[in-house]
PDB file of N, CA and C in Angstrom:
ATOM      1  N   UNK A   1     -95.940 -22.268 -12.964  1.00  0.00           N
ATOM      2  CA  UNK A   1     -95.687 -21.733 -11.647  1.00  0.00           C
ATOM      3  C   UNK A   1     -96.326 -22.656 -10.609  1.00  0.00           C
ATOM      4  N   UNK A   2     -95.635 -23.212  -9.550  1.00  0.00           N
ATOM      5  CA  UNK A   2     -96.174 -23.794  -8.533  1.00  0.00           C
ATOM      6  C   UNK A   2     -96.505 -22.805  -7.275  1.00  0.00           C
ATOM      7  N   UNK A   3     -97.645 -23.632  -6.458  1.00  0.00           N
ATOM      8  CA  UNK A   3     -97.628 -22.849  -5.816  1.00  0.00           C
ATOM      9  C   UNK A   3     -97.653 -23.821  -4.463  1.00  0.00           C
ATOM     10  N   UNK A   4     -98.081 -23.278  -3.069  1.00  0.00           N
ATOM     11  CA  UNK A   4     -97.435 -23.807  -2.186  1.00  0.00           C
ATOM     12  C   UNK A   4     -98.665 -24.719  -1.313  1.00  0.00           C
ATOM     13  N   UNK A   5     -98.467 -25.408  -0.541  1.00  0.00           N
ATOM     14  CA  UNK A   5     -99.671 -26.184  -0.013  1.00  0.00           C
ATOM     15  C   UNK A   5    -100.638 -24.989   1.133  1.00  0.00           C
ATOM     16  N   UNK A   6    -101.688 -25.199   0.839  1.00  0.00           N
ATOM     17  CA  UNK A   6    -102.384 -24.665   2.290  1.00  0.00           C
ATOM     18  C   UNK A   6    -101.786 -24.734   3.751  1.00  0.00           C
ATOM     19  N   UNK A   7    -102.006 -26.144   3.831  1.00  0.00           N
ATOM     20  CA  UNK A   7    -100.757 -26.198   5.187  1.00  0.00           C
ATOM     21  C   UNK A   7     -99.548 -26.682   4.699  1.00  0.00           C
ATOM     22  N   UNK A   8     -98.389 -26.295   5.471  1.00  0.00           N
ATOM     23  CA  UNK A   8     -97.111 -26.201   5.986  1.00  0.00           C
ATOM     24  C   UNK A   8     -97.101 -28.303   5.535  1.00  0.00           C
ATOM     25  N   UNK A   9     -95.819 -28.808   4.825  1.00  0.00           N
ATOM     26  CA  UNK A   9     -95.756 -30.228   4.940  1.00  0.00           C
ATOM     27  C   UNK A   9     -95.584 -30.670   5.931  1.00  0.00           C
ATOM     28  N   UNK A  10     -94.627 -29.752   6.673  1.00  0.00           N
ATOM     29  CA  UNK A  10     -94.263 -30.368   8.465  1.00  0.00           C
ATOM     30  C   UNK A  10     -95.582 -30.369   8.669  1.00  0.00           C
ATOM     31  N   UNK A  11     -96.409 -30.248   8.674  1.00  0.00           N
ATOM     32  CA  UNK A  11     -97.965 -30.354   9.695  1.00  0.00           C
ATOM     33  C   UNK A  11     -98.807 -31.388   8.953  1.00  0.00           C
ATOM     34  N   UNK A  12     -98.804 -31.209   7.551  1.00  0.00           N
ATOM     35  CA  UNK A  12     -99.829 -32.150   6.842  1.00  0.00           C
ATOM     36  C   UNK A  12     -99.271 -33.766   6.892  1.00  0.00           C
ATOM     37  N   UNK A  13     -97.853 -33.707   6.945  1.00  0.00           N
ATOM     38  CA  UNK A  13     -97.524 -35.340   7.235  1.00  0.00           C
ATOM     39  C   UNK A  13     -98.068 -35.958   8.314  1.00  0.00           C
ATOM     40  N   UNK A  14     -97.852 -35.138   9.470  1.00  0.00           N
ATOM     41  CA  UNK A  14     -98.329 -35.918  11.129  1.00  0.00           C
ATOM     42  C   UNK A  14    -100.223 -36.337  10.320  1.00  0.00           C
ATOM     43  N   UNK A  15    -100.791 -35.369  10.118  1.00  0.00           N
ATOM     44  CA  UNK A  15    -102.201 -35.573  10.071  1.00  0.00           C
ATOM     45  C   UNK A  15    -102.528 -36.938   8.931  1.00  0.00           C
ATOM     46  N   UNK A  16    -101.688 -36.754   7.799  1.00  0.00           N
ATOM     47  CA  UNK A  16    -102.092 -37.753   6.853  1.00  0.00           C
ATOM     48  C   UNK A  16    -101.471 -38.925   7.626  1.00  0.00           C
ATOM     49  N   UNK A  17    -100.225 -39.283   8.423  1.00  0.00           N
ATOM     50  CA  UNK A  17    -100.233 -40.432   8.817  1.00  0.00           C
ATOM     51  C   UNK A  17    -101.042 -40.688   9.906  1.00  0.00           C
ATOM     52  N   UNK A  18    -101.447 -40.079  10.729  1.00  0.00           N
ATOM     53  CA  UNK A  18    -102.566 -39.912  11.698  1.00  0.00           C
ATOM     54  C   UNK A  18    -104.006 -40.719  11.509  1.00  0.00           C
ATOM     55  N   UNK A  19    -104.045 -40.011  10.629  1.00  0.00           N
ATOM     56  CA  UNK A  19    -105.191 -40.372   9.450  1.00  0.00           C
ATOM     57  C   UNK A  19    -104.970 -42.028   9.027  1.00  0.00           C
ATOM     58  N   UNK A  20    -103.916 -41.984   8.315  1.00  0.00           N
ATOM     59  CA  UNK A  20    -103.966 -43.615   7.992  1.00  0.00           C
ATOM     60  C   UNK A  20    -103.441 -44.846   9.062  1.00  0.00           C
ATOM     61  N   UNK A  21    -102.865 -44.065  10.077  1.00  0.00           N
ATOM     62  CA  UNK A  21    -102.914 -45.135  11.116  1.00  0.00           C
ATOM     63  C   UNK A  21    -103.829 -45.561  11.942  1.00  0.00           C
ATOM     64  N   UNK A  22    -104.522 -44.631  12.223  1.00  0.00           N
ATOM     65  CA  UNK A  22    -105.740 -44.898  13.110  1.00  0.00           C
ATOM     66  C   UNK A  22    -106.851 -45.012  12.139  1.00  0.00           C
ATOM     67  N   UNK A  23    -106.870 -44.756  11.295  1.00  0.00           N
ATOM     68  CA  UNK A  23    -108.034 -45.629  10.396  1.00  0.00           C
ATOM     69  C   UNK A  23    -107.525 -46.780  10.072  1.00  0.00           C
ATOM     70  N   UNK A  24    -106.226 -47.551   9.756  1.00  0.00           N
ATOM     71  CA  UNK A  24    -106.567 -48.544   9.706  1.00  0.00           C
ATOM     72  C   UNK A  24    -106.601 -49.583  10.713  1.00  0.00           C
ATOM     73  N   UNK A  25    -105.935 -48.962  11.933  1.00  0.00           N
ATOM     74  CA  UNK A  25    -106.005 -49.741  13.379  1.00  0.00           C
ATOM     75  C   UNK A  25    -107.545 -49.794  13.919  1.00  0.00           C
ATOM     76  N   UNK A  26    -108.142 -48.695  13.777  1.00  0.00           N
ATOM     77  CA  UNK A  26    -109.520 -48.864  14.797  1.00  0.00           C
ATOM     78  C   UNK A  26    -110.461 -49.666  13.604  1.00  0.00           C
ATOM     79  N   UNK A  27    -110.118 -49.942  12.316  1.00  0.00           N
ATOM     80  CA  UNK A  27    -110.855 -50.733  11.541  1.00  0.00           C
ATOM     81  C   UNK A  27    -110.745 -52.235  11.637  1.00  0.00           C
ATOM     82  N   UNK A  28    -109.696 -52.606  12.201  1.00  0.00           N
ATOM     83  CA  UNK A  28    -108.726 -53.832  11.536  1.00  0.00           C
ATOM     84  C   UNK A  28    -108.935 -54.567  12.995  1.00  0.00           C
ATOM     85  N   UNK A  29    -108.419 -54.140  14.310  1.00  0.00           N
ATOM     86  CA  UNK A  29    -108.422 -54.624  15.568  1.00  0.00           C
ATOM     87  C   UNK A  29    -109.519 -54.167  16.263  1.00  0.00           C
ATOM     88  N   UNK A  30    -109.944 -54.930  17.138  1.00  0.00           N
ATOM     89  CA  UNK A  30    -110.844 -54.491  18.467  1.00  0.00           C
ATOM     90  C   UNK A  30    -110.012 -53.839  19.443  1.00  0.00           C
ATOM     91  N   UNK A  31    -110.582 -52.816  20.084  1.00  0.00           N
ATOM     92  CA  UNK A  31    -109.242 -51.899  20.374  1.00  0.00           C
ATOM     93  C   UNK A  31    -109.732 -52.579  21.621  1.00  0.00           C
ATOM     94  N   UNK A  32    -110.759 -52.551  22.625  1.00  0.00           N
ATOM     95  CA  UNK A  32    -111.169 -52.951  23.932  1.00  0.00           C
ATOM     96  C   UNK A  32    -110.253 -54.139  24.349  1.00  0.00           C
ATOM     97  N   UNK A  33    -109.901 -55.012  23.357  1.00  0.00           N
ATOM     98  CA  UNK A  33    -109.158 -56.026  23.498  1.00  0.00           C
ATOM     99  C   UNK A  33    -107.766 -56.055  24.218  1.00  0.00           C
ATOM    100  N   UNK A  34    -107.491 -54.282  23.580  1.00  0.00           N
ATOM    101  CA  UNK A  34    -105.940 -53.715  24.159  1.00  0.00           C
ATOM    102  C   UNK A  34    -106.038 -53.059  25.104  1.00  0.00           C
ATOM    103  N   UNK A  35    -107.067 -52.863  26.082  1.00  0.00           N
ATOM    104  CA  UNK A  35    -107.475 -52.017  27.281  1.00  0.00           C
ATOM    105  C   UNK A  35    -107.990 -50.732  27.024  1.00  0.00           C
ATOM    106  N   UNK A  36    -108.610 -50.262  25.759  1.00  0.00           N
ATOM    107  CA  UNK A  36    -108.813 -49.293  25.762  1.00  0.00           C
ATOM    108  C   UNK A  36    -110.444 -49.087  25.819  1.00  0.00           C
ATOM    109  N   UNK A  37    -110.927 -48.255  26.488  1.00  0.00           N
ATOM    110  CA  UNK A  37    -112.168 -47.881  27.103  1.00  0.00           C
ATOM    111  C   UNK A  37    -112.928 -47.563  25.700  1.00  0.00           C
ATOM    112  N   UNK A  38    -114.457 -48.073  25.706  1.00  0.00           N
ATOM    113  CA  UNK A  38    -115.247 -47.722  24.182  1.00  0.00           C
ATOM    114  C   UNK A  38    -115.540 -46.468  23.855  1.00  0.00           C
ATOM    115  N   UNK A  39    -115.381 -45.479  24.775  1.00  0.00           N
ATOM    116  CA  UNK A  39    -115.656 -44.154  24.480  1.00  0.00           C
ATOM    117  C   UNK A  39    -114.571 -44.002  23.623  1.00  0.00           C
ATOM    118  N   UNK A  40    -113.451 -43.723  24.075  1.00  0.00           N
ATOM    119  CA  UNK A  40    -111.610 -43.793  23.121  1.00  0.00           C
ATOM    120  C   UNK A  40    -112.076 -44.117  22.294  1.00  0.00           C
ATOM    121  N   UNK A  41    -112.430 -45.804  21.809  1.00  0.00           N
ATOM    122  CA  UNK A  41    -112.621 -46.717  20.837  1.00  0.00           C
ATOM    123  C   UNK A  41    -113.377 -45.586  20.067  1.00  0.00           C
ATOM    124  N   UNK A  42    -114.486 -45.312  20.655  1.00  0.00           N
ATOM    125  CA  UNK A  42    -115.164 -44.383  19.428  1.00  0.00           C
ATOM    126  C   UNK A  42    -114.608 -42.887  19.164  1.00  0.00           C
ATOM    127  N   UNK A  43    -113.667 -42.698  19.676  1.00  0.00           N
ATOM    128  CA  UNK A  43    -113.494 -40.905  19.111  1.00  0.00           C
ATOM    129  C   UNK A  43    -111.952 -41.459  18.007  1.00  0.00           C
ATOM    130  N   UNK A  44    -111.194 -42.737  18.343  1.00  0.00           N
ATOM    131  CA  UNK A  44    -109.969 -42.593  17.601  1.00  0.00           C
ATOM    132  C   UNK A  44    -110.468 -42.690  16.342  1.00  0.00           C
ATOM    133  N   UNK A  45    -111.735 -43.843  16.068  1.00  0.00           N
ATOM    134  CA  UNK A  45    -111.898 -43.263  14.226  1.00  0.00           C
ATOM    135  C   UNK A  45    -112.738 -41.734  13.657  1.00  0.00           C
ATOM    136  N   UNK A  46    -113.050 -41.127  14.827  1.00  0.00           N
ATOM    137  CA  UNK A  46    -113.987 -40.028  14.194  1.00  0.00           C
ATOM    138  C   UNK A  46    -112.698 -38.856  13.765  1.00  0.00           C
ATOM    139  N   UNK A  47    -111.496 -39.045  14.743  1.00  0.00           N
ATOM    140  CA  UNK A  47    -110.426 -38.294  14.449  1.00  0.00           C
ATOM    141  C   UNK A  47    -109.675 -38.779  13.112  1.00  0.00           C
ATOM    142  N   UNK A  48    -109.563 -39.745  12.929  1.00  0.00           N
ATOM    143  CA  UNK A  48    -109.138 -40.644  11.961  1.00  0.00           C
ATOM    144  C   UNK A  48    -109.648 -39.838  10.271  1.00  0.00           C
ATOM    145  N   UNK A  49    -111.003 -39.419  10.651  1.00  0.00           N
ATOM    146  CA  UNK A  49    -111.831 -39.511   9.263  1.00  0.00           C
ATOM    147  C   UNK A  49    -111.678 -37.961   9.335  1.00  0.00           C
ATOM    148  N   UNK A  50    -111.603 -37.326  10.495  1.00  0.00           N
ATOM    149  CA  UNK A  50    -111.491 -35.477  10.318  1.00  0.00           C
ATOM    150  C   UNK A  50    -109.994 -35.090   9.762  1.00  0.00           C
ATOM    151  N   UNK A  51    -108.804 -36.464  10.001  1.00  0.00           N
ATOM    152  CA  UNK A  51    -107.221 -36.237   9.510  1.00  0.00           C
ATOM    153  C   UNK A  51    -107.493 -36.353   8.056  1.00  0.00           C
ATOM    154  N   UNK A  52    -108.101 -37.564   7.900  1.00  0.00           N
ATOM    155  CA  UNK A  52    -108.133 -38.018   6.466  1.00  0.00           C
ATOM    156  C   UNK A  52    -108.765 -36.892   5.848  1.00  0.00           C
ATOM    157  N   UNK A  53    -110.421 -36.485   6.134  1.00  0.00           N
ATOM    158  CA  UNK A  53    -110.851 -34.882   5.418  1.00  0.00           C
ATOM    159  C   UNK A  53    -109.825 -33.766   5.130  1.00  0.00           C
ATOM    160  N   UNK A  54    -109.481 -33.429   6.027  1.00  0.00           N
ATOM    161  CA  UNK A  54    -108.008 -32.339   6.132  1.00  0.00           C
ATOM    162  C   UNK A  54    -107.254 -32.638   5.246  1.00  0.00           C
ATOM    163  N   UNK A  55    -106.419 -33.869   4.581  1.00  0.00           N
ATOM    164  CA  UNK A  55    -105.533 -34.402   3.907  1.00  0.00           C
ATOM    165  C   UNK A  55    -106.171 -34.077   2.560  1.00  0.00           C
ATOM    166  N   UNK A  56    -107.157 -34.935   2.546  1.00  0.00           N
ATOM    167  CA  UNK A  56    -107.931 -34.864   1.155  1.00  0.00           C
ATOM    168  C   UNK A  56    -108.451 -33.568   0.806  1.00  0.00           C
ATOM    169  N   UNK A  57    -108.629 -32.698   1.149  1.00  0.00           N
ATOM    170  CA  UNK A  57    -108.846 -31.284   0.852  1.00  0.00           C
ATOM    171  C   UNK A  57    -108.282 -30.381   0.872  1.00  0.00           C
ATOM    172  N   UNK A  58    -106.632 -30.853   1.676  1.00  0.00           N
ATOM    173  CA  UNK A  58    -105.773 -29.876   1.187  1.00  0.00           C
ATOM    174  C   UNK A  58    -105.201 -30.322  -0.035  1.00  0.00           C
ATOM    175  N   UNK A  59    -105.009 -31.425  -0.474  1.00  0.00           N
ATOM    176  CA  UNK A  59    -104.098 -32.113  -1.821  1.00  0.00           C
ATOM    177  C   UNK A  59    -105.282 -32.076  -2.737  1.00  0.00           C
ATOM    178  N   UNK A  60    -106.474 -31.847  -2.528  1.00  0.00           N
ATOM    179  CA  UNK A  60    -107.222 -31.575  -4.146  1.00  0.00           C
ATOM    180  C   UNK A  60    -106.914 -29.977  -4.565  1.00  0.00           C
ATOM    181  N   UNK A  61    -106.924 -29.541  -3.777  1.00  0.00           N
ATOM    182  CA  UNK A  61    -106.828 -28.288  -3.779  1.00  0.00           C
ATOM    183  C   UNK A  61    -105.316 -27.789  -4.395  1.00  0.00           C
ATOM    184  N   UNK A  62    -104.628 -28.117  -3.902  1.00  0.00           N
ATOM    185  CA  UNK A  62    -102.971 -28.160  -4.433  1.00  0.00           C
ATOM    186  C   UNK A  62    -103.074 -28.959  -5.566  1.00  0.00           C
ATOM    187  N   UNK A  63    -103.903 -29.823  -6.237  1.00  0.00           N
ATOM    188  CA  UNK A  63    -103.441 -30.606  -7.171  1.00  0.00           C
ATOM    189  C   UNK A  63    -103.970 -29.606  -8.961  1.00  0.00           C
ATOM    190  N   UNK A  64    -105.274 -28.626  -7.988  1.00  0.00           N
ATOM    191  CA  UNK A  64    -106.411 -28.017  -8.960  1.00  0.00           C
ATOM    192  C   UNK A  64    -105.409 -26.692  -9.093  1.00  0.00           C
ATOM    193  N   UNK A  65    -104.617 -26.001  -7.876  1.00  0.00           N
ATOM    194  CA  UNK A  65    -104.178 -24.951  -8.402  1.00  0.00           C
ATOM    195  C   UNK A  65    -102.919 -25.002  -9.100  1.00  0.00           C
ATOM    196  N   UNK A  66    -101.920 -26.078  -9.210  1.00  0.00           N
ATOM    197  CA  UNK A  66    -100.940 -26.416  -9.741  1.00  0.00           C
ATOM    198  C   UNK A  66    -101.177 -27.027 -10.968  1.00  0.00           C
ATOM    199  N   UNK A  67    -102.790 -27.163 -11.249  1.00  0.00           N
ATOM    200  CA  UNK A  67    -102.821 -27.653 -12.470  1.00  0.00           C
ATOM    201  C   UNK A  67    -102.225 -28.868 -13.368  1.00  0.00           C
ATOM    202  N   UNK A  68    -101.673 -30.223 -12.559  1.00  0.00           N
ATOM    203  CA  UNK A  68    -101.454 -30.830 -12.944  1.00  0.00           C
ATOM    204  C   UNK A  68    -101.894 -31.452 -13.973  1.00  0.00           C
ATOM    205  N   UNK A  69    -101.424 -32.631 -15.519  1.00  0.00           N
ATOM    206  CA  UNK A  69    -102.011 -33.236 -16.407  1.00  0.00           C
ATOM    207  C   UNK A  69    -103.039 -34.309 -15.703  1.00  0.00           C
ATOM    208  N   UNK A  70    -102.812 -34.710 -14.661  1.00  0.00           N
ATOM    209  CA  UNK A  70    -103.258 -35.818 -14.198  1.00  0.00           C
ATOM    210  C   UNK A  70    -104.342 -35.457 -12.766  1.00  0.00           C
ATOM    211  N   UNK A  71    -105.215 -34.595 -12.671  1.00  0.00           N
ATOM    212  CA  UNK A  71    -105.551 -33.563 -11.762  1.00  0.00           C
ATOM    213  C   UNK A  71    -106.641 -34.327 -11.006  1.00  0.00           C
ATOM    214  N   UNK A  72    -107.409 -35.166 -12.317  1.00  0.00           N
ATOM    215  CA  UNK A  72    -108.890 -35.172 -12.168  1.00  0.00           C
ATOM    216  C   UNK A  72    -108.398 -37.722 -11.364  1.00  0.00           C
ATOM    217  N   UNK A  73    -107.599 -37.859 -12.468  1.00  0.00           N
ATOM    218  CA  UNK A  73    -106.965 -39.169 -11.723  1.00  0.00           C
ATOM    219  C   UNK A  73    -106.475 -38.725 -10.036  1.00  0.00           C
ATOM    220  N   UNK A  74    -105.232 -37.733 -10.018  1.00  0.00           N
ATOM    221  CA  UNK A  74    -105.235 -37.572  -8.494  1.00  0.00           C
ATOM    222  C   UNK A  74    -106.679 -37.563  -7.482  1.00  0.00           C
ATOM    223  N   UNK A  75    -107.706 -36.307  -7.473  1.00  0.00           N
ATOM    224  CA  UNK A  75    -108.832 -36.121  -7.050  1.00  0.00           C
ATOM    225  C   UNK A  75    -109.447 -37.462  -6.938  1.00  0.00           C
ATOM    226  N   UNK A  76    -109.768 -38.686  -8.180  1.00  0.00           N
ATOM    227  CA  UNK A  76    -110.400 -39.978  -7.530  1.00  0.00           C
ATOM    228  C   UNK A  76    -109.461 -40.650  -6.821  1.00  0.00           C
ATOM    229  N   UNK A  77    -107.986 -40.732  -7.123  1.00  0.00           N
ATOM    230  CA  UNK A  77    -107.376 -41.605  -5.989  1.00  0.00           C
ATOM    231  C   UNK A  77    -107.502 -40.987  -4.252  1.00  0.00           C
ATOM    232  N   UNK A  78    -107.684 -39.460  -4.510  1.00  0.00           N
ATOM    233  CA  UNK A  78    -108.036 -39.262  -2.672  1.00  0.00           C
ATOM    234  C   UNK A  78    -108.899 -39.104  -2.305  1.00  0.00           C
ATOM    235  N   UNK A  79    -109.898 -39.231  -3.420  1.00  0.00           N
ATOM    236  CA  UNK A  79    -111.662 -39.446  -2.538  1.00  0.00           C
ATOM    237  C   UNK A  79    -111.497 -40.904  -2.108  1.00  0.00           C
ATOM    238  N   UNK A  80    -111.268 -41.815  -2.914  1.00  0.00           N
ATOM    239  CA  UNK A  80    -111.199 -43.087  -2.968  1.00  0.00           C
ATOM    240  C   UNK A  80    -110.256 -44.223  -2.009  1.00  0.00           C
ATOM    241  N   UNK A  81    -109.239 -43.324  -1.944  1.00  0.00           N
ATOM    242  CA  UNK A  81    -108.237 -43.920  -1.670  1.00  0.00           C
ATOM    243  C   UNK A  81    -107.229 -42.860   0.301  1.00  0.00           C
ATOM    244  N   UNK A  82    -107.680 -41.998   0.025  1.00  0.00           N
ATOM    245  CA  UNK A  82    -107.999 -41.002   1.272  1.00  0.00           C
ATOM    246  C   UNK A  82    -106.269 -41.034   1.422  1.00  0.00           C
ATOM    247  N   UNK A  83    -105.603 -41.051   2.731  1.00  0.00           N
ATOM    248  CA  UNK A  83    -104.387 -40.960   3.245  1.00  0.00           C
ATOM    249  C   UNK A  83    -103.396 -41.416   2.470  1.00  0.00           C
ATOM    250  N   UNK A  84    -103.762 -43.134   2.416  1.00  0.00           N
ATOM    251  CA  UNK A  84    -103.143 -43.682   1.372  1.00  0.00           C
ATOM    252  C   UNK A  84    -102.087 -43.131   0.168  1.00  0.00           C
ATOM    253  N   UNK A  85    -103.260 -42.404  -0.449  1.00  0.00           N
ATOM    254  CA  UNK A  85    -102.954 -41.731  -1.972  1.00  0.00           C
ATOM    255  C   UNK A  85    -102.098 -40.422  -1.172  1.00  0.00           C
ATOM    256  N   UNK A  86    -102.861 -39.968  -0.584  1.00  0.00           N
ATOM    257  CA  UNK A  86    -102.506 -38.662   0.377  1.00  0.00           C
ATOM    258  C   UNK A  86    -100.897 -38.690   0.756  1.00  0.00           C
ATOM    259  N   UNK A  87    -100.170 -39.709   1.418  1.00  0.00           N
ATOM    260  CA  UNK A  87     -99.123 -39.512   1.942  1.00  0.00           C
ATOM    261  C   UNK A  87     -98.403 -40.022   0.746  1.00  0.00           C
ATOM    262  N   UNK A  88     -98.599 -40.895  -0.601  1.00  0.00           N
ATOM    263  CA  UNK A  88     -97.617 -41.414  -1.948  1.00  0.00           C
ATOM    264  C   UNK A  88     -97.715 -39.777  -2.211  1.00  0.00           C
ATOM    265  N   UNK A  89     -99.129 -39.108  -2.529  1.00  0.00           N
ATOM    266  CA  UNK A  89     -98.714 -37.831  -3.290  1.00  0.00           C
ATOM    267  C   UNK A  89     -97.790 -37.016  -2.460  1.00  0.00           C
ATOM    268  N   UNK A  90     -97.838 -36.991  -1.160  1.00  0.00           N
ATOM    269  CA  UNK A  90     -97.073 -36.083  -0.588  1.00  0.00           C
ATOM    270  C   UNK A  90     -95.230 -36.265  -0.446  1.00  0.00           C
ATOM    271  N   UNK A  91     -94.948 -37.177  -0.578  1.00  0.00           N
ATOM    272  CA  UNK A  91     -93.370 -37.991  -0.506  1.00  0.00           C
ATOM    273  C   UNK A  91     -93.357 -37.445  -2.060  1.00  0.00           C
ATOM    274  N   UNK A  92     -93.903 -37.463  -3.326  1.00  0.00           N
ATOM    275  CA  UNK A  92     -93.420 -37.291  -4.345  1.00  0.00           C
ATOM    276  C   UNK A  92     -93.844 -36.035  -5.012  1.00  0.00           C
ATOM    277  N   UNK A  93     -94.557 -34.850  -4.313  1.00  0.00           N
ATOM    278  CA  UNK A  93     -95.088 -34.273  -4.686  1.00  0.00           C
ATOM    279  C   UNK A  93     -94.372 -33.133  -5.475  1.00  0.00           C
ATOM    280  N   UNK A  94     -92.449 -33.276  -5.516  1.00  0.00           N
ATOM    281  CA  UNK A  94     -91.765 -32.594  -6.405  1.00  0.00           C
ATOM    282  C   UNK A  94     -91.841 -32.722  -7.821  1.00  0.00           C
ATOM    283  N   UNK A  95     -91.518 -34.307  -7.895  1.00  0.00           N
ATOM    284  CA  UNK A  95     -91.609 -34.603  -9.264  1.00  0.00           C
ATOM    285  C   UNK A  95     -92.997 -35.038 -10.012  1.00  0.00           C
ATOM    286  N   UNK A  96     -94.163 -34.004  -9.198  1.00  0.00           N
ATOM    287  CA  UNK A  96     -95.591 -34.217  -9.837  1.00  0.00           C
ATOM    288  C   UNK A  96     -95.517 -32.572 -10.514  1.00  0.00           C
ATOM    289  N   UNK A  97     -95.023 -31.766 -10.014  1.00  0.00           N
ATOM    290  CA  UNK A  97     -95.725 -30.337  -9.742  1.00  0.00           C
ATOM    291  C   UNK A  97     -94.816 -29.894 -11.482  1.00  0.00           C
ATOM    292  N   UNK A  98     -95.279 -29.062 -12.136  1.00  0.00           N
ATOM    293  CA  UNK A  98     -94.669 -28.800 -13.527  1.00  0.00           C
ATOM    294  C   UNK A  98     -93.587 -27.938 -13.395  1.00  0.00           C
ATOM    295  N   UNK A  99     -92.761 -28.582 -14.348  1.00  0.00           N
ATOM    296  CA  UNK A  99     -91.349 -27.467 -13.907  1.00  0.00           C
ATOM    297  C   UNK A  99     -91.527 -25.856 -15.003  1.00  0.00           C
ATOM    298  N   UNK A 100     -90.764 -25.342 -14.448  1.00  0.00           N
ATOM    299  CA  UNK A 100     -90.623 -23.700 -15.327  1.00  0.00           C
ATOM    300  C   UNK A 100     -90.089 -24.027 -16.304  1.00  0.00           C
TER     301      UNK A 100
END
């Protein structure tokens, strides 16, 4: 029996790509460079890491109650691997979940 995500997918996609865009933009570029003021500079990765938390704690959670074979591999790829893993599991997350 599957069961359903905490949040809604329409909502968890915006956040997991959220998450991996602005973590890897405010990591990668100097944002001041693009006119943006250092206060900004500092709140786009703190939002970055609260999308990515959200992501990663709703998909361990979905991965523990669906009981997947592969439960405890998912869980290190999204501690580890955060949005990343987060948005592959979420695009395929039909043909993960066990059929009836």
């Amino acid at each position: 029996m599957t069961s359903d995500l905490l949040v809604s997918k329409n909502m968890l996609y915006p956040i997991a790509l959220f998450g991996l865009i602005f973590g890897i933009v405010t990591v990668t570029f100097d944002l001041r460079s693009l006119g943006i003021p250092l206060a900004m500079g500092m709140v786009l990765p703190f939002l970055a890491l609260i999308c990515n938390f959200i992501t990663v704690a709703v998909l361990i959670v979905d991965v523990f109650k669906n009981n997947l074979s592969a439960k405890y591999l998912w869980t290190l790829a999204f501690l580890f691997a955060g949005c990343i893993a987060g948005v592959f599991y979420l695009m395929n997350r039909t043909l993960y979940l066990p059929m009836k």
